[in-house]
Protein backbone atom coordinates (compact mmCIF):
# COMPACT_ATOMS: atom_id res chain seq x y z
CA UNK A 1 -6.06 4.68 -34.35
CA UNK A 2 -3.31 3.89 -31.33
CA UNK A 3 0.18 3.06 -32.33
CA UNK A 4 1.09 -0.89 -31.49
CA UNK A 5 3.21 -0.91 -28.41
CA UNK A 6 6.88 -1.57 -29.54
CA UNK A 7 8.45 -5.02 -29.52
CA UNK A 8 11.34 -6.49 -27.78
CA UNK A 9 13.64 -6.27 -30.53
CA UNK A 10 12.68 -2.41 -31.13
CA UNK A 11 13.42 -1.35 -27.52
CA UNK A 12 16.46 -3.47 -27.24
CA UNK A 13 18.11 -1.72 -30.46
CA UNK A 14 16.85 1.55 -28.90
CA UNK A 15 18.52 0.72 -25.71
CA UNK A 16 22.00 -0.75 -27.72
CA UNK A 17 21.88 2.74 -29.37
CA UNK A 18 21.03 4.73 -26.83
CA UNK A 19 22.47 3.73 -23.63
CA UNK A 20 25.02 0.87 -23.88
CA UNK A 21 26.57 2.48 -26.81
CA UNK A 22 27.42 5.95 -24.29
CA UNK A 23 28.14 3.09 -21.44
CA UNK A 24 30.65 1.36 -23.93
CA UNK A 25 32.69 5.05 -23.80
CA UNK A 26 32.37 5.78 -20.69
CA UNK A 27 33.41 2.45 -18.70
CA UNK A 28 35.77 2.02 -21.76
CA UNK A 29 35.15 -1.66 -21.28
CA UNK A 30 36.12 -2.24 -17.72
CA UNK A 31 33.10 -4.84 -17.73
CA UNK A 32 35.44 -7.90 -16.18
CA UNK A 33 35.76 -5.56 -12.89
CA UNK A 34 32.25 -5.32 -13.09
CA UNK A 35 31.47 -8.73 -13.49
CA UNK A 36 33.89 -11.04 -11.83
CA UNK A 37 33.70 -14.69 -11.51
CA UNK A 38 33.49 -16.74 -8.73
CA UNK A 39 35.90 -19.80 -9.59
CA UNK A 40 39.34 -19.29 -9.31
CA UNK A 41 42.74 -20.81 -10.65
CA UNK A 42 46.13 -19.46 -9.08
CA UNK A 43 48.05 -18.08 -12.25
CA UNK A 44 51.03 -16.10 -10.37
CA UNK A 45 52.46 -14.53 -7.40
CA UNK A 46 53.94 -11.32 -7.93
CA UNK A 47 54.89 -8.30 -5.48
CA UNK A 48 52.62 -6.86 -3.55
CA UNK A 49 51.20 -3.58 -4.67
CA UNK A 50 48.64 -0.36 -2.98
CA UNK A 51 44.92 -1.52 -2.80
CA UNK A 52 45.75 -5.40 -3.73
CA UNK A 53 43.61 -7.60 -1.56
CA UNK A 54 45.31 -8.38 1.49
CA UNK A 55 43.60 -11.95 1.55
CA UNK A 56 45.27 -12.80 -1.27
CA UNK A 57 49.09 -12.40 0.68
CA UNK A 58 51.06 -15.68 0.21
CA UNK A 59 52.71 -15.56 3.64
CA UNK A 60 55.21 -18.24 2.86
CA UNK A 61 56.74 -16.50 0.39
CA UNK A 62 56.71 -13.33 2.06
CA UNK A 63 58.24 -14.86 4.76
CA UNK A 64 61.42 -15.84 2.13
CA UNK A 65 61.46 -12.99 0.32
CA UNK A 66 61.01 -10.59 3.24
CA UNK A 67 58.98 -8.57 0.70
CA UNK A 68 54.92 -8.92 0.45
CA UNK A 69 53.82 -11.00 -2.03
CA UNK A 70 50.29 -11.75 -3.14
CA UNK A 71 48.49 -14.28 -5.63
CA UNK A 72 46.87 -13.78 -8.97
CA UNK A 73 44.23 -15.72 -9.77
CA UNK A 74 41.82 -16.38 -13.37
CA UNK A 75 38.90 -17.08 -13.02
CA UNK A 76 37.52 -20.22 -14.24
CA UNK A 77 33.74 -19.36 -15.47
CA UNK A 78 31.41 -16.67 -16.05
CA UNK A 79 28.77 -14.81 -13.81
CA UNK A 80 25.74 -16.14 -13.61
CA UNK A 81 23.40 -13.62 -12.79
CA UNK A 82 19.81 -13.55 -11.33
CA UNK A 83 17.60 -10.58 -11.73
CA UNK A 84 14.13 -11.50 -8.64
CA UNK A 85 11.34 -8.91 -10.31
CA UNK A 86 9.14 -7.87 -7.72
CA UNK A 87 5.99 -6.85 -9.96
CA UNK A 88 3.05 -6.57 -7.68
CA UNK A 89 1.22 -3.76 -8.12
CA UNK A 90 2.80 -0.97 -6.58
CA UNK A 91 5.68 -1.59 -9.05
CA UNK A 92 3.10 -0.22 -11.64
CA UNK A 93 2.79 3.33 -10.22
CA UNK A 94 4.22 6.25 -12.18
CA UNK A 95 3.58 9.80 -11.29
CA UNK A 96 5.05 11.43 -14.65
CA UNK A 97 4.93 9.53 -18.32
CA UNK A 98 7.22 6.51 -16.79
CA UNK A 99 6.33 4.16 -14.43
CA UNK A 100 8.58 2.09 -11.95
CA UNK A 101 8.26 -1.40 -14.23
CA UNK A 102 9.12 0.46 -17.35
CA UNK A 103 12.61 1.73 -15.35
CA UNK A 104 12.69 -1.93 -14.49
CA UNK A 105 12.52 -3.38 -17.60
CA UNK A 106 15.32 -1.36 -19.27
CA UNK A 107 17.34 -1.84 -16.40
CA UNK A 108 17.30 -5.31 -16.09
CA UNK A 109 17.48 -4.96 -20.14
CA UNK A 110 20.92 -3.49 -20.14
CA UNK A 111 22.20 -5.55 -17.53
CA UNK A 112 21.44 -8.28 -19.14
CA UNK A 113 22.65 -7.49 -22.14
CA UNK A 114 26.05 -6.25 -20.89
CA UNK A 115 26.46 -9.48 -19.49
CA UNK A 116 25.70 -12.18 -22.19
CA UNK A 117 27.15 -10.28 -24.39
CA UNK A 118 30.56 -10.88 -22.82
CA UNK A 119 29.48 -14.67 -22.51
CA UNK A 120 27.79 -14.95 -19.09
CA UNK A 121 24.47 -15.95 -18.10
CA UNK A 122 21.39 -14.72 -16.84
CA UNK A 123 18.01 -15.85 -15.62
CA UNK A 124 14.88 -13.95 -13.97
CA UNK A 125 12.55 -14.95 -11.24
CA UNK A 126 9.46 -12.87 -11.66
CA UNK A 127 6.77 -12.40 -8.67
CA UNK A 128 2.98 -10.85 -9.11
CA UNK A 129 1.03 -12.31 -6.01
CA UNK A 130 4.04 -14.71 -5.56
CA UNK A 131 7.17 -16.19 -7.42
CA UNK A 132 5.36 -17.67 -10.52
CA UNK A 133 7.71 -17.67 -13.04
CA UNK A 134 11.29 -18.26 -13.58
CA UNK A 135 13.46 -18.22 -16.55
CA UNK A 136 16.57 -20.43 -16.68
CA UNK A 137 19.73 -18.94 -16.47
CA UNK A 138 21.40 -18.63 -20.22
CA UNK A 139 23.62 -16.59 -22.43
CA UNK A 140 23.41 -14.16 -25.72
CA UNK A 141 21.66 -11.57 -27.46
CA UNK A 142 18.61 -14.26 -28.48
CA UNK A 143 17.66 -14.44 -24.57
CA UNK A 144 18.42 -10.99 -23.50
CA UNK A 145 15.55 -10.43 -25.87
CA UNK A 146 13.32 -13.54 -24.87
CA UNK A 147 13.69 -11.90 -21.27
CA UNK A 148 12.37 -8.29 -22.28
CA UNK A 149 9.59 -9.59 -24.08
CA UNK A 150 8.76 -11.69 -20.95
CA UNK A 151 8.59 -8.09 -19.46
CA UNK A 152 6.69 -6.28 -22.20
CA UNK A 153 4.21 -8.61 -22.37
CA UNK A 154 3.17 -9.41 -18.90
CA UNK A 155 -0.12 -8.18 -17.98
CA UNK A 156 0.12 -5.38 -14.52
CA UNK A 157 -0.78 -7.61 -11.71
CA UNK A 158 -4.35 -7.75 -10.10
CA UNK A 159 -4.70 -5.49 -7.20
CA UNK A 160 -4.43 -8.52 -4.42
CA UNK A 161 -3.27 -8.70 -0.97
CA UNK A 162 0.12 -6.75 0.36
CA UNK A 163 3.24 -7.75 -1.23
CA UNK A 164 5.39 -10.80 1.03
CA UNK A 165 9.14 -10.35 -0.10
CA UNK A 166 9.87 -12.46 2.21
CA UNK A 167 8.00 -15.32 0.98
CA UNK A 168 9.25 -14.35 -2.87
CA UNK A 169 13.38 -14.69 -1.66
CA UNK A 170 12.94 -17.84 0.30
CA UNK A 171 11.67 -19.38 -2.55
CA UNK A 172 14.48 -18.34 -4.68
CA UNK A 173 16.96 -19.26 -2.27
CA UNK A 174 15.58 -22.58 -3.12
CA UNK A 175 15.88 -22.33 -6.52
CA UNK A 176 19.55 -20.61 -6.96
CA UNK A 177 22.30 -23.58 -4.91
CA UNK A 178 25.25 -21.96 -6.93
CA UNK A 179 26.75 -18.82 -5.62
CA UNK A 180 25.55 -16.30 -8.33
CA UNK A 181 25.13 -11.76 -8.55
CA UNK A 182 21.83 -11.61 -7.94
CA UNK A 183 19.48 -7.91 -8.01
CA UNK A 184 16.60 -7.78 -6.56
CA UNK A 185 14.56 -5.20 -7.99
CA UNK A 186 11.70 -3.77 -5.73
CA UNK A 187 9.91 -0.72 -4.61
CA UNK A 188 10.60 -2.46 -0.90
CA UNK A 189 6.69 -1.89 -0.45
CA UNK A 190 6.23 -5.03 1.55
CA UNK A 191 4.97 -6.58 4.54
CA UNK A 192 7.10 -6.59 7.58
CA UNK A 193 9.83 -9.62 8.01
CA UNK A 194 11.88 -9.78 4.34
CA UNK A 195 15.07 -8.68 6.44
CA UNK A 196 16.11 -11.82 7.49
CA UNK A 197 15.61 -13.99 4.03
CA UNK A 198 17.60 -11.14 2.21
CA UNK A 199 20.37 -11.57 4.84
CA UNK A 200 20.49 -15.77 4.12
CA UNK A 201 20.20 -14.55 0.61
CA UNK A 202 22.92 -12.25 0.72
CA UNK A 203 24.85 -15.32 2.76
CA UNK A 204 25.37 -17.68 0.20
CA UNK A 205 25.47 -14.45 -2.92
CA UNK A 206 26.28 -11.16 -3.71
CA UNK A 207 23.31 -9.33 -3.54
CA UNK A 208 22.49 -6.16 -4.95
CA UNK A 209 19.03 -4.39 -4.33
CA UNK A 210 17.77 -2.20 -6.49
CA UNK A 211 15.07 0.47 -5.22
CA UNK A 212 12.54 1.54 -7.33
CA UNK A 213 11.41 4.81 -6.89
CA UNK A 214 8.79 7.83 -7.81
CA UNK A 215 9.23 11.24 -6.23
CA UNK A 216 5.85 11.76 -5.75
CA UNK A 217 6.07 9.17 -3.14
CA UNK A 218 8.54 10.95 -0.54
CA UNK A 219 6.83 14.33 -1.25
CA UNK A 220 3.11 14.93 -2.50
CA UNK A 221 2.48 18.55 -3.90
CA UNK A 222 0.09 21.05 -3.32
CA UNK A 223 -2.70 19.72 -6.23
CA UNK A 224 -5.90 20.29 -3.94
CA UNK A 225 -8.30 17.58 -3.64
CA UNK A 226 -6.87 14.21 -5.38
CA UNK A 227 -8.30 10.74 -4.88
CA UNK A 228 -5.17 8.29 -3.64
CA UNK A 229 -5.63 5.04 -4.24
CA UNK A 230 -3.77 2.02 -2.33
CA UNK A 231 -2.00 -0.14 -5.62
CA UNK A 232 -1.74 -3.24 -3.17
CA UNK A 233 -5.25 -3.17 -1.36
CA UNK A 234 -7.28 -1.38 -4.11
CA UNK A 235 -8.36 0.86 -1.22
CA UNK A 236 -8.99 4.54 -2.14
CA UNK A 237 -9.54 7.75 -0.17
CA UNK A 238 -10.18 11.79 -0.94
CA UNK A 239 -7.34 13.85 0.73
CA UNK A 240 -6.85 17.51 0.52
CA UNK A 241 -3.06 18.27 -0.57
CA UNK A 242 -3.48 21.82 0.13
CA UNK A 243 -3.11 20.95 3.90
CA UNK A 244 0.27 21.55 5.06
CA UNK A 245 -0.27 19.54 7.86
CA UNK A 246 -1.65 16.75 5.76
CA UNK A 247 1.60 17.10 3.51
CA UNK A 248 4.06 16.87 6.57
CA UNK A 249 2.71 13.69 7.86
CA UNK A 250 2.68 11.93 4.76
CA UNK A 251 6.37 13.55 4.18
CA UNK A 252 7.12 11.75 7.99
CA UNK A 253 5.18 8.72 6.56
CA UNK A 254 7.32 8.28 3.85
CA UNK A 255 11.10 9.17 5.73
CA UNK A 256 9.80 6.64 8.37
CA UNK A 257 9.73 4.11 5.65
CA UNK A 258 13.19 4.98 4.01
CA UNK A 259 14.56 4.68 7.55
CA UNK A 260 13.07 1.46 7.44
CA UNK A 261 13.97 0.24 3.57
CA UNK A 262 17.75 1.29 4.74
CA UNK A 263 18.17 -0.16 8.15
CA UNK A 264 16.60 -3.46 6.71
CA UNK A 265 19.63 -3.59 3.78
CA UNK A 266 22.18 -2.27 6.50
CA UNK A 267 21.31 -4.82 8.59
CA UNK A 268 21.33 -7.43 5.51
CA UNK A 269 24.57 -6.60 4.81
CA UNK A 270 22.82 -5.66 1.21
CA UNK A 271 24.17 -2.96 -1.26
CA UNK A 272 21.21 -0.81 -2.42
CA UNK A 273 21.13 1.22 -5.16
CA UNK A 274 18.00 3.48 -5.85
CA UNK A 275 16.39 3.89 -9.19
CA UNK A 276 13.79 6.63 -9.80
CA UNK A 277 11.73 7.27 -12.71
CA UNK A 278 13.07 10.33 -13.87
CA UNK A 279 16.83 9.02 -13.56
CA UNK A 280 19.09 8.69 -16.96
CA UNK A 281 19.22 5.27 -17.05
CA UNK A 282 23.22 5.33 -18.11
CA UNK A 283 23.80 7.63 -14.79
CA UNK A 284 22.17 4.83 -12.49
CA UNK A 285 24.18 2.30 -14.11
CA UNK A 286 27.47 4.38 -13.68
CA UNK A 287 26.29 4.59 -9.85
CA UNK A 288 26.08 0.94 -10.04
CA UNK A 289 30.07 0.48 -11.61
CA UNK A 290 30.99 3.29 -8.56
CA UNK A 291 29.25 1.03 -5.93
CA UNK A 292 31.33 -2.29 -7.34
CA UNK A 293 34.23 -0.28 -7.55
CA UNK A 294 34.12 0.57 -4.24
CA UNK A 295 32.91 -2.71 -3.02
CA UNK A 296 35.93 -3.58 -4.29
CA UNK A 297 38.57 -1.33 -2.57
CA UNK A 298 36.81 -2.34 0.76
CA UNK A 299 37.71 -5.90 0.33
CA UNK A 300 40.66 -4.97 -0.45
CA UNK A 301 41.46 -3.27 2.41
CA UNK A 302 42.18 0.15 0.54
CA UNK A 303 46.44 -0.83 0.62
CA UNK A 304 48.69 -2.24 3.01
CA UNK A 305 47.73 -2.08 6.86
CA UNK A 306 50.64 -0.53 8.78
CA UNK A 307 51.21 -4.10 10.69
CA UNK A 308 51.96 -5.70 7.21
CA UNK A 309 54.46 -2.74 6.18
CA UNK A 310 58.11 -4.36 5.12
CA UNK A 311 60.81 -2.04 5.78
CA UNK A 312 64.12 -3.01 5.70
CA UNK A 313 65.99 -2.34 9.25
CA UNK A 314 68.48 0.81 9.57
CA UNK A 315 72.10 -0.54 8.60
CA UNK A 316 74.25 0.04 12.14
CA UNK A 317 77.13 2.47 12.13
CA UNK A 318 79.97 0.97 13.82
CA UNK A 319 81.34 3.87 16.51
């Protein structure tokens, strides 16, 4: 007799144990850098200090005080946060015990529950052969878990035709007016053209893409004569992995198309970070606070630009 799958509310106390419980220590609760808002209130102005935001200079008083001085600001509401969950069929490949939707759902899991938990709100768009579910934007520990069961629960897609990201972000563009953080979690196995939609996207929000991965997808082994099947088309053909040559083309194949996946974000202006099946989940979200973090420091110019340097002039001696 099979064991039942687990439910929502057994994975999520797995996942409070396990990982947000070691995440807890090591951000040691630096989750408003993480997360910042988008309104702002000017609080105070105070002297300005090395890797402040230079956009944030109040020139007037500088000017008066003949010293830099910058505004602080609180922020007047929470993050709202989108997750867009490509899960087309690729998305349900695994070479080892984990597949790339089980990463996703624990992922987005965490996430999710790092941010209500601090009062801010979350919602999911979900695509299969297109966007055909979303699920409104709201806050605590009572949705986190609505949204994983969502997850654990949704039958793997039918094999159909090739994946459109394109289509699947113009409709949420649509459906999200308010600048929000928004992931978009895909494999980036797509038809050509989702470059420019993910650029508007990444126009009105901050947009973080999140790549799933499997290794057996940059690099087959050496397993002899294995039946590869197309998870998008359905389409299957006998190849021999014991042919080198065989095994450096599909190598090429495959740097071709990360080439590709990273010229496309580049070009989108698009942070990606990648997400394999055999990462520690609590490493991939520390990657994560490193790429905000740095985000960060590049907005803020990384200190004071030698133009905006006050120095006071060199008292005259008198001869």
């Amino acid at each position: 007799m099979s064991a039942s799958p687990p439910t929502a509310e057994a994975v999520l106390r797995r996942l409070e144990w396990t990982v947000i419980r070691r995440l807890d220590g090591a951000l040691h609760g630096d989750y408003r850098t993480l997360f910042r808002g988008y309104g702002l209130d000017l609080a105070d102005l105070r002297e300005y200090q090395y890797q402040d935001d230079v956009r944030h200079i109040d020139w007037n008083v500088t000017a008066r005080m003949q010293t830099p001085y910058v505004r602080e600001f609180n922020e007047e509401r929470e993050v709202c946060a989108w997750f867009l969950l490509d899960l087309s069929p690729s998305v349900d490949f695994g070479s080892q015990t984990v597949n790339k939707r089980a990463v996703l759902a624990e992922f987005v899991t965490v996430l999710a529950r790092l941010l209500t938990r601090h009062g801010n709100r979350v919602g999911a768009m979900l695509y299969g052969e297109r966007l055909d579910t979303v699920i409104p934007a709201r806050s605590g520990r009572i949705h986190a878990l609505r949204l994983l069961h969502r997850l654990l629960t949704r039958p793997e897609s039918p094999v159909a035709a090739t994946t459109d990201l394109g289509d699947f972000m113009r409709g949420a563009f649509a459906l999200m007016p308010r600048r929000s953080l928004v992931f978009v979690l895909s494999d980036f196995i797509s038809a050509p053209g989702w470059g420019k939609p993910l650029a508007q996207l990444a126009q009105r929000h901050e947009v973080i893409a999140v790549r799933l991965q499997d290794a057996a997808e940059a690099a087959i082994p050496d397993i002899g004569l294995v039946l590869l099947e197309d998870p998008e088309t359905g389409e299957q053909l006998f190849v021999d992995t014991a042919d080198k040559a065989f095994r450096e083309r599909y190598g090429a194949l495959a740097q071709q198309r990360e080439d590709e996946i990273r010229r496309m974000l580049a070009q989108a202006g698009v942070d990606g970070l990648e997400l394999s099946t055999d990462d520690d989940l609590v490493d991939a979200i520390l990657r994560f606070a490193d790429l905000r973090r740095r985000r960060s420091q590049l907005a803020s110019g990384g200190g004071v630009p030698a133009h905006l340097s006050w120095q006071r002039p060199p008292e005259r001696t008198v001869a």
